[in-house]
PDB file of N, CA and C in Angstrom:
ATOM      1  N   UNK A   1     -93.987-231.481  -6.504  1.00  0.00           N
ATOM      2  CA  UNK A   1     -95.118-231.542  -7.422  1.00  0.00           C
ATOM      3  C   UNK A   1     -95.011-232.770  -8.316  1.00  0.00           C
ATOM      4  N   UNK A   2     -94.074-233.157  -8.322  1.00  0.00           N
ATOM      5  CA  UNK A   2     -93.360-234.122  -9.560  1.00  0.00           C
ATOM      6  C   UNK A   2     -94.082-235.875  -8.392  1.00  0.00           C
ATOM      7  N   UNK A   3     -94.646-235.654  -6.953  1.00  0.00           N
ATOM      8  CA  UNK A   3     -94.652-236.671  -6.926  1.00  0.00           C
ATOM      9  C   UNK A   3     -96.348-237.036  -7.013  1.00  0.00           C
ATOM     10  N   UNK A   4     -96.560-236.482  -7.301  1.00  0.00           N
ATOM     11  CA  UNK A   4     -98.180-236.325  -7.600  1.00  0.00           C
ATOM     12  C   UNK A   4     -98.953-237.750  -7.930  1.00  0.00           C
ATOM     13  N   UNK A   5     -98.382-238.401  -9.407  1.00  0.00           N
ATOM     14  CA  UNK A   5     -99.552-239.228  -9.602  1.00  0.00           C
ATOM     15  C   UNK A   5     -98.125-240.640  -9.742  1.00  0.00           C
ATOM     16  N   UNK A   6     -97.588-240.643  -8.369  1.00  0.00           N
ATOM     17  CA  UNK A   6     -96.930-241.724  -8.340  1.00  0.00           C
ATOM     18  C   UNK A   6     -97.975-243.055  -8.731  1.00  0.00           C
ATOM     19  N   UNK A   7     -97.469-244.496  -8.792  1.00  0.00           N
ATOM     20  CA  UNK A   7     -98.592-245.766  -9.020  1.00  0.00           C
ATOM     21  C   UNK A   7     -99.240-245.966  -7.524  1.00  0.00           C
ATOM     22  N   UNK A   8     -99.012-245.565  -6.244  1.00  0.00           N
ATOM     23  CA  UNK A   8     -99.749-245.859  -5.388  1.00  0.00           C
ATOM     24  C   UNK A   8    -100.829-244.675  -5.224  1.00  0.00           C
ATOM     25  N   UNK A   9    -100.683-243.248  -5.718  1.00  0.00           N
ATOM     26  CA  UNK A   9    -101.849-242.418  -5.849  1.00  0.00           C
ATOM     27  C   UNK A   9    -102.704-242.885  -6.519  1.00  0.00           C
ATOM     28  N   UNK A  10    -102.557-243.688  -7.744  1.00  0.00           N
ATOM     29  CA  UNK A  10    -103.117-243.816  -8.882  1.00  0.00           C
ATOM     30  C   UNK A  10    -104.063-244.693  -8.601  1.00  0.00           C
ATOM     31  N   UNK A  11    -103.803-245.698  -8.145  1.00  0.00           N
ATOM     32  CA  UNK A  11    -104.420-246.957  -7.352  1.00  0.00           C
ATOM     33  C   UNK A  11    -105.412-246.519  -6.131  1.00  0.00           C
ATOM     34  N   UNK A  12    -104.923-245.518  -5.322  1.00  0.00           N
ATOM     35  CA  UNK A  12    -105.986-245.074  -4.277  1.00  0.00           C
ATOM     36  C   UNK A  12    -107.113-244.284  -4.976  1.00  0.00           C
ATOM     37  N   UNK A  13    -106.680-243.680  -5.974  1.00  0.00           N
ATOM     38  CA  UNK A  13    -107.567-243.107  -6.837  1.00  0.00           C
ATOM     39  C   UNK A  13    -108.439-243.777  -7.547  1.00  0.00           C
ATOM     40  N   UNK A  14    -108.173-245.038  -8.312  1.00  0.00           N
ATOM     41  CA  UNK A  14    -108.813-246.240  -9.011  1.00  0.00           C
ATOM     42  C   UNK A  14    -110.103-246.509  -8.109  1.00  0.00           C
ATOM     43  N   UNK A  15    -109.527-246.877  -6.579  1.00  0.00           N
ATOM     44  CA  UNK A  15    -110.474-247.757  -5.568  1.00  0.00           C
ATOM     45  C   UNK A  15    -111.270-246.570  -5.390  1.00  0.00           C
ATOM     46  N   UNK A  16    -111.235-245.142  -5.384  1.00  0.00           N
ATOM     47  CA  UNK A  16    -112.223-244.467  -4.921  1.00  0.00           C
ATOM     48  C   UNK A  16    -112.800-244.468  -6.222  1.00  0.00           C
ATOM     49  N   UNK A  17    -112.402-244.361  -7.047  1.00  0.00           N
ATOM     50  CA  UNK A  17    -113.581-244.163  -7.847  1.00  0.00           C
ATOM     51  C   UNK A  17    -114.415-245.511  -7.996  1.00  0.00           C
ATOM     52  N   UNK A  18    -113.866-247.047  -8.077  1.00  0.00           N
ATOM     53  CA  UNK A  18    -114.457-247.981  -7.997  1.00  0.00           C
ATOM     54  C   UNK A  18    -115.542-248.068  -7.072  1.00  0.00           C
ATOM     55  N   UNK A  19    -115.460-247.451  -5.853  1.00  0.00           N
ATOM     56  CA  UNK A  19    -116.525-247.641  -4.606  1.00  0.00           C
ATOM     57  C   UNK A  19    -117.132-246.531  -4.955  1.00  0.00           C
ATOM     58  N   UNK A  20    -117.391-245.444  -5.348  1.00  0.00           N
ATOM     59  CA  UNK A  20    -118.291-244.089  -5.686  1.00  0.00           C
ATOM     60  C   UNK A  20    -118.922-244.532  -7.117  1.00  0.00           C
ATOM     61  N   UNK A  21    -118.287-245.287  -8.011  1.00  0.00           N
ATOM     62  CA  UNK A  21    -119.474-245.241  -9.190  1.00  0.00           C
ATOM     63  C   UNK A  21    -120.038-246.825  -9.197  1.00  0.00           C
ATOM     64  N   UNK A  22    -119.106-247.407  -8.706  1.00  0.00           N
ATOM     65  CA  UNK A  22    -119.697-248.989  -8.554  1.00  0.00           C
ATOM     66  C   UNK A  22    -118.623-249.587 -10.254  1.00  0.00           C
ATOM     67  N   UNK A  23    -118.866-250.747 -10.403  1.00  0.00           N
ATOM     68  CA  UNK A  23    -117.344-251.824 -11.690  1.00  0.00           C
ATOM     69  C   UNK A  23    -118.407-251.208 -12.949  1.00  0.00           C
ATOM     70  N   UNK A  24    -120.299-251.239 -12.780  1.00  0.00           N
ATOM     71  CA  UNK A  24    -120.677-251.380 -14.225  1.00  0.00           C
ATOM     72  C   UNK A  24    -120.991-249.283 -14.772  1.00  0.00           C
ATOM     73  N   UNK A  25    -120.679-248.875 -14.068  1.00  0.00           N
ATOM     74  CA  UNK A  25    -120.993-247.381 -14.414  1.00  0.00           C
ATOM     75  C   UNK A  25    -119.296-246.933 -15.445  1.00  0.00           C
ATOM     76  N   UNK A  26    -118.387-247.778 -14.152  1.00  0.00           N
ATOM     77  CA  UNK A  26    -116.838-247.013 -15.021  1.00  0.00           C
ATOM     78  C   UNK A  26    -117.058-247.008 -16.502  1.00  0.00           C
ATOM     79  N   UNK A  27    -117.061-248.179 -16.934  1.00  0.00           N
ATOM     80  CA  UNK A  27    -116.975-248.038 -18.808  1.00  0.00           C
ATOM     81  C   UNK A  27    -117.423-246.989 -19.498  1.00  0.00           C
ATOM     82  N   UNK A  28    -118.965-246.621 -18.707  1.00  0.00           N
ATOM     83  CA  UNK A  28    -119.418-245.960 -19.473  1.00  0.00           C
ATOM     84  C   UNK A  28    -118.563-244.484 -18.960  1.00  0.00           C
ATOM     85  N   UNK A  29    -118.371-244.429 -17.805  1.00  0.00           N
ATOM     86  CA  UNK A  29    -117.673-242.823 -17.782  1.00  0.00           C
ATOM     87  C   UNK A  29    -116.552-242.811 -18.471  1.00  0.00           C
ATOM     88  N   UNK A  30    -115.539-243.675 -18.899  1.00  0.00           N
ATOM     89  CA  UNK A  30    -114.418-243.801 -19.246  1.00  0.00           C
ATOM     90  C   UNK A  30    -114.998-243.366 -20.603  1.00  0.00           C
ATOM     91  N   UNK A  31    -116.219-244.101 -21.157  1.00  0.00           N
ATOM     92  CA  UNK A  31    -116.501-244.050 -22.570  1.00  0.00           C
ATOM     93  C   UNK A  31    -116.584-242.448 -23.193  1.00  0.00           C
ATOM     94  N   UNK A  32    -117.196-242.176 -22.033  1.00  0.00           N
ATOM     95  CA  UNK A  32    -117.397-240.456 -22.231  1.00  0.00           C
ATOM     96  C   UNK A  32    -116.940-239.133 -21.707  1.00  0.00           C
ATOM     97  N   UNK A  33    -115.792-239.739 -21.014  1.00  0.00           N
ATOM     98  CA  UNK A  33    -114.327-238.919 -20.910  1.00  0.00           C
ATOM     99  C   UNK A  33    -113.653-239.192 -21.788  1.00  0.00           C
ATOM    100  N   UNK A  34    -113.873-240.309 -22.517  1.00  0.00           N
ATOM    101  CA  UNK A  34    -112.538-240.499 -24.007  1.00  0.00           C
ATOM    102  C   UNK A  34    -113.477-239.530 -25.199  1.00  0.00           C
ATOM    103  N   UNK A  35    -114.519-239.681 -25.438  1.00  0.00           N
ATOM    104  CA  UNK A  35    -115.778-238.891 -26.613  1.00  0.00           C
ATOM    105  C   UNK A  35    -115.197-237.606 -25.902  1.00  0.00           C
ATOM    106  N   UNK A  36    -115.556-236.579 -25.179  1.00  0.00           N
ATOM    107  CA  UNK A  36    -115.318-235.642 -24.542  1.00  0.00           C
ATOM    108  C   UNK A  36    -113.782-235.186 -25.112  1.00  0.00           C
ATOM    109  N   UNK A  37    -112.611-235.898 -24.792  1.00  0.00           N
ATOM    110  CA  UNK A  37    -111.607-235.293 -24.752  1.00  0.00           C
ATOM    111  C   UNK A  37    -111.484-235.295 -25.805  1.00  0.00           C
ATOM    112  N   UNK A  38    -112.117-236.615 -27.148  1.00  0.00           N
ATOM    113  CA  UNK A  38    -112.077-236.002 -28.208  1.00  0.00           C
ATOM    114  C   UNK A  38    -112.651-234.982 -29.324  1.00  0.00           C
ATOM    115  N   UNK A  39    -113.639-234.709 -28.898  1.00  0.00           N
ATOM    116  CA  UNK A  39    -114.220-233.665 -29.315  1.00  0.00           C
ATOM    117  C   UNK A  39    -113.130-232.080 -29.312  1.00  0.00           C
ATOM    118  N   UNK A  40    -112.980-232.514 -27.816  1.00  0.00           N
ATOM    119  CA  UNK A  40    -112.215-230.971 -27.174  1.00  0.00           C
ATOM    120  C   UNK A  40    -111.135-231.403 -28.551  1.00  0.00           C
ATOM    121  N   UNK A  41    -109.883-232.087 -28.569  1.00  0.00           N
ATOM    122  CA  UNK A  41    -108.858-232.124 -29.801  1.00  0.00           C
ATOM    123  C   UNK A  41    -109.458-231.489 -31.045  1.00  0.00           C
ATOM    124  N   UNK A  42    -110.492-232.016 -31.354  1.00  0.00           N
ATOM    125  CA  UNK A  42    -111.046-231.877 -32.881  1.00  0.00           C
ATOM    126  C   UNK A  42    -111.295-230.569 -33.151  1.00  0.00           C
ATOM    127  N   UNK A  43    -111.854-229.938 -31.754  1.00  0.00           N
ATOM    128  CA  UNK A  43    -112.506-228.283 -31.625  1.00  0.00           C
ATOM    129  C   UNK A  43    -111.011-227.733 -31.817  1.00  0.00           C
ATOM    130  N   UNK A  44    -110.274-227.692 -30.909  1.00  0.00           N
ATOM    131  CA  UNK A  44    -108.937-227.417 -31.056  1.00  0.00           C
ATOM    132  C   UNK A  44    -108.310-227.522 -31.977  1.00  0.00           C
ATOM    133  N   UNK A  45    -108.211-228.718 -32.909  1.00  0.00           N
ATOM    134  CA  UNK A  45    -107.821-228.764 -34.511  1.00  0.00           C
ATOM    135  C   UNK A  45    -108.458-227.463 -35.668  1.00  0.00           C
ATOM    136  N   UNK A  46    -109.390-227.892 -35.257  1.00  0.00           N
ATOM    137  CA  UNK A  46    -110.255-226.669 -36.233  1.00  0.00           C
ATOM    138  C   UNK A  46    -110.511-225.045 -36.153  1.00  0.00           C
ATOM    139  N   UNK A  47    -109.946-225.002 -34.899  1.00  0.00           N
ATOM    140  CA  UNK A  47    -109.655-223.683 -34.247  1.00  0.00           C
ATOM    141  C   UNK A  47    -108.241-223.035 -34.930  1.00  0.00           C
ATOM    142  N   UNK A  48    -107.572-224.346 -34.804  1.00  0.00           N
ATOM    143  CA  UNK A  48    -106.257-223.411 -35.219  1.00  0.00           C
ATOM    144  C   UNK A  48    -105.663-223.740 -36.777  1.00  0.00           C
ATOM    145  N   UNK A  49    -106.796-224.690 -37.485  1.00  0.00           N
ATOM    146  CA  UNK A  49    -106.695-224.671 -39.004  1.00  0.00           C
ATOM    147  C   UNK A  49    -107.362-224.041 -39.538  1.00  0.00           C
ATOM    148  N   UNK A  50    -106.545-223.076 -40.634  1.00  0.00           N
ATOM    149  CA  UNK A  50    -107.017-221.865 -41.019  1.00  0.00           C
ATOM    150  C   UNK A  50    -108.452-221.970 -42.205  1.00  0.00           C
ATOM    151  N   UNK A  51    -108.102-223.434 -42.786  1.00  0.00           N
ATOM    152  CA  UNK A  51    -108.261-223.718 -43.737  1.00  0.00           C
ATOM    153  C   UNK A  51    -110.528-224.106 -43.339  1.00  0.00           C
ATOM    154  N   UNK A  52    -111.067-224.008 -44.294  1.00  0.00           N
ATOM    155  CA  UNK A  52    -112.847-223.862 -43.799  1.00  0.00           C
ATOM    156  C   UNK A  52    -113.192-225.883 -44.158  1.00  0.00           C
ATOM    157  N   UNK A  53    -113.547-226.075 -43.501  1.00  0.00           N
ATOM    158  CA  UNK A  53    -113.919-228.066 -43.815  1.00  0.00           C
ATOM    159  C   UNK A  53    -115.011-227.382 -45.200  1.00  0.00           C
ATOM    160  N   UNK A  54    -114.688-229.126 -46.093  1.00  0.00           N
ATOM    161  CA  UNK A  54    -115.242-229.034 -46.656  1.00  0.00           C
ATOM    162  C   UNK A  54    -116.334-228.989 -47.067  1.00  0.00           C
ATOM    163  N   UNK A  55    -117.463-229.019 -47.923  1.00  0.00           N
ATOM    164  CA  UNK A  55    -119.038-228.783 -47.770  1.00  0.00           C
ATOM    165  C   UNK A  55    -119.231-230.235 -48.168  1.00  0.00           C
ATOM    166  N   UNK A  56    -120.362-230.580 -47.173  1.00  0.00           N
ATOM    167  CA  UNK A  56    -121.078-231.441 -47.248  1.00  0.00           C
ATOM    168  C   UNK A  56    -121.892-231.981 -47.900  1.00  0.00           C
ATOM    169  N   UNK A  57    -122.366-233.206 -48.394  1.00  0.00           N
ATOM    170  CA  UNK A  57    -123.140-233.512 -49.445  1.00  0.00           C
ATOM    171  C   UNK A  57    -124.788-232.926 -49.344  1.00  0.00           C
ATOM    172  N   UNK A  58    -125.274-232.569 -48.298  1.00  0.00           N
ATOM    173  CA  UNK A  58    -126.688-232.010 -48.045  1.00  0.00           C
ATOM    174  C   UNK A  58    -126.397-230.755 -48.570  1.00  0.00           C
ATOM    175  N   UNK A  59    -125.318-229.919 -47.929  1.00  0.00           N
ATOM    176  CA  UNK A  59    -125.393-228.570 -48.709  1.00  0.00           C
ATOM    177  C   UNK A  59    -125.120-228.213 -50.271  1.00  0.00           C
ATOM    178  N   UNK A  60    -124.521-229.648 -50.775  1.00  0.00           N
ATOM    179  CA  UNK A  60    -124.061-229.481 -52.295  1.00  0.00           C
ATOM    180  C   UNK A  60    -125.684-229.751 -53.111  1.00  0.00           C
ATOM    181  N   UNK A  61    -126.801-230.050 -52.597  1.00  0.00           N
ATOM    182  CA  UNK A  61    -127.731-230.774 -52.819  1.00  0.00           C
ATOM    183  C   UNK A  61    -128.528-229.736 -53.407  1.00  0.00           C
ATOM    184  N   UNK A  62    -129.439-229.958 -54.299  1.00  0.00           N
ATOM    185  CA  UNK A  62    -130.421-228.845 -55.062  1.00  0.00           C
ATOM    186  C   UNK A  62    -132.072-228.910 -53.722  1.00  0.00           C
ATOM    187  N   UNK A  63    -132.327-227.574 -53.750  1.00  0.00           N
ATOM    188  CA  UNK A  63    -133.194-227.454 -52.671  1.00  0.00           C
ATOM    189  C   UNK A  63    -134.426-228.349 -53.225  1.00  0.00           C
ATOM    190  N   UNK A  64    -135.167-229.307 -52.339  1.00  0.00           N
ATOM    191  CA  UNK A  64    -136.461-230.155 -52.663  1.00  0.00           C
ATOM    192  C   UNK A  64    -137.300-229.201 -52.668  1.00  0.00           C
ATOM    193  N   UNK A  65    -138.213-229.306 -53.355  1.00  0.00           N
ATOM    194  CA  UNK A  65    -139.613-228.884 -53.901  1.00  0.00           C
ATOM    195  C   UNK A  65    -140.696-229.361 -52.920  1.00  0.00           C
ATOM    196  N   UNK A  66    -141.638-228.378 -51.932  1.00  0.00           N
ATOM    197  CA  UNK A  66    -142.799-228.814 -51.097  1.00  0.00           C
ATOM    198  C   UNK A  66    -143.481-230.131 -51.808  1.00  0.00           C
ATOM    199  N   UNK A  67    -143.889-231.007 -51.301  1.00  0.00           N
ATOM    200  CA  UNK A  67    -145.013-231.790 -51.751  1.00  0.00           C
ATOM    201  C   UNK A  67    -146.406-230.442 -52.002  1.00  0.00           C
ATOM    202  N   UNK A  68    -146.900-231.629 -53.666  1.00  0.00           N
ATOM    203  CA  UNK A  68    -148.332-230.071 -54.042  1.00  0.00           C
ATOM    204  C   UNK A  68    -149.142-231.456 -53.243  1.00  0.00           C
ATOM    205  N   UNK A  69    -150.273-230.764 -52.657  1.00  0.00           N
ATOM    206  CA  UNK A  69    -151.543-230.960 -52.260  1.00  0.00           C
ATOM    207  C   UNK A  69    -152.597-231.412 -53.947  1.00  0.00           C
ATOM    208  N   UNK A  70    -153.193-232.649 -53.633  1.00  0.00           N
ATOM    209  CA  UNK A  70    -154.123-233.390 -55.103  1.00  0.00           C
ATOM    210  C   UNK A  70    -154.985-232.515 -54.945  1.00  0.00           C
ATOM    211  N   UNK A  71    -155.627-232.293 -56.357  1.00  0.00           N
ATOM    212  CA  UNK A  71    -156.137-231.666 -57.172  1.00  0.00           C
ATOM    213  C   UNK A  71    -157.666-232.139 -56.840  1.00  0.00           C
ATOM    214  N   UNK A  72    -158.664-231.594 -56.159  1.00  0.00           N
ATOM    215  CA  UNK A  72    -159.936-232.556 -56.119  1.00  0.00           C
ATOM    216  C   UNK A  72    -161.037-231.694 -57.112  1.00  0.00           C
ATOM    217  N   UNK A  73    -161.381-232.548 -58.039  1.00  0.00           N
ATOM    218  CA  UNK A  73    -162.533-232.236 -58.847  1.00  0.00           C
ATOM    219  C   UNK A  73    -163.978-232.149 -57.975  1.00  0.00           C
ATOM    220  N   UNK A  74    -164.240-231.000 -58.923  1.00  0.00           N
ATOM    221  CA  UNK A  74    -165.384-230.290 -57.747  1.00  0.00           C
ATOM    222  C   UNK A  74    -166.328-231.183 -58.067  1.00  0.00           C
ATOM    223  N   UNK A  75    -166.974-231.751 -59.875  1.00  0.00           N
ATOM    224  CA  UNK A  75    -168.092-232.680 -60.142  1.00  0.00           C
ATOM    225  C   UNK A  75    -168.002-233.942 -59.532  1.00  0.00           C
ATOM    226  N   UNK A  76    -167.118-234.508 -58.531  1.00  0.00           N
ATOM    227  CA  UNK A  76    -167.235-235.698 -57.780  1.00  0.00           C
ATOM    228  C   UNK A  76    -167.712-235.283 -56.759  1.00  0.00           C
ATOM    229  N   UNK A  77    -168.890-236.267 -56.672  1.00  0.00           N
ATOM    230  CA  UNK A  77    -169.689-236.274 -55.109  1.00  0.00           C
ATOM    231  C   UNK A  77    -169.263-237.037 -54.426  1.00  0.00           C
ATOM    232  N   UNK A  78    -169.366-236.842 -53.381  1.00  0.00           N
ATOM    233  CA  UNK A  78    -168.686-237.421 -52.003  1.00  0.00           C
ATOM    234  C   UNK A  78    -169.832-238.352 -51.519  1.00  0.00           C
ATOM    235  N   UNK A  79    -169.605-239.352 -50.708  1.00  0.00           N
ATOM    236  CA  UNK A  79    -170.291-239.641 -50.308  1.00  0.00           C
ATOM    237  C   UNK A  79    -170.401-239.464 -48.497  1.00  0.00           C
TER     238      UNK A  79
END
């Protein structure tokens, strides 16, 4: 089991994926297998810290007031 991801697997592995996604697609999968795995850590961090994140500046925020609708005086005629 130990010989698994010797450097010549690794390399046959490289070229297949090079010929299945093509040179300009890798970055971006790489980009979003690295976002991905970090997310998964962060979920995992927060899973096993007991402790609640702190509150955010939107929730520390006093609730906004609807916009009022203007006031139309009935003695103006319209034209």
């Amino acid at each position: 089991m130990g010989d698994l991801l010797q450097p010549t697997h690794l390399l046959v592995i490289a070229i297949v994926l090079l010929v299945l996604f093509g040179g300009k697609k890798l970055p971006e999968l790489g980009k979003g297998l690295g976002e991905g795995l970090r997310g998964f850590r962060e979920g995992l961090k927060g899973a096993s810290d007991p402790t609640p994140p702190a509150p955010s500046a939107q929730q520390n925020a006093a609730p906004v007031a609807p916009p009022v609708a203007p006031q139309v005086d009935p003695q103006i005629k319209r034209m």
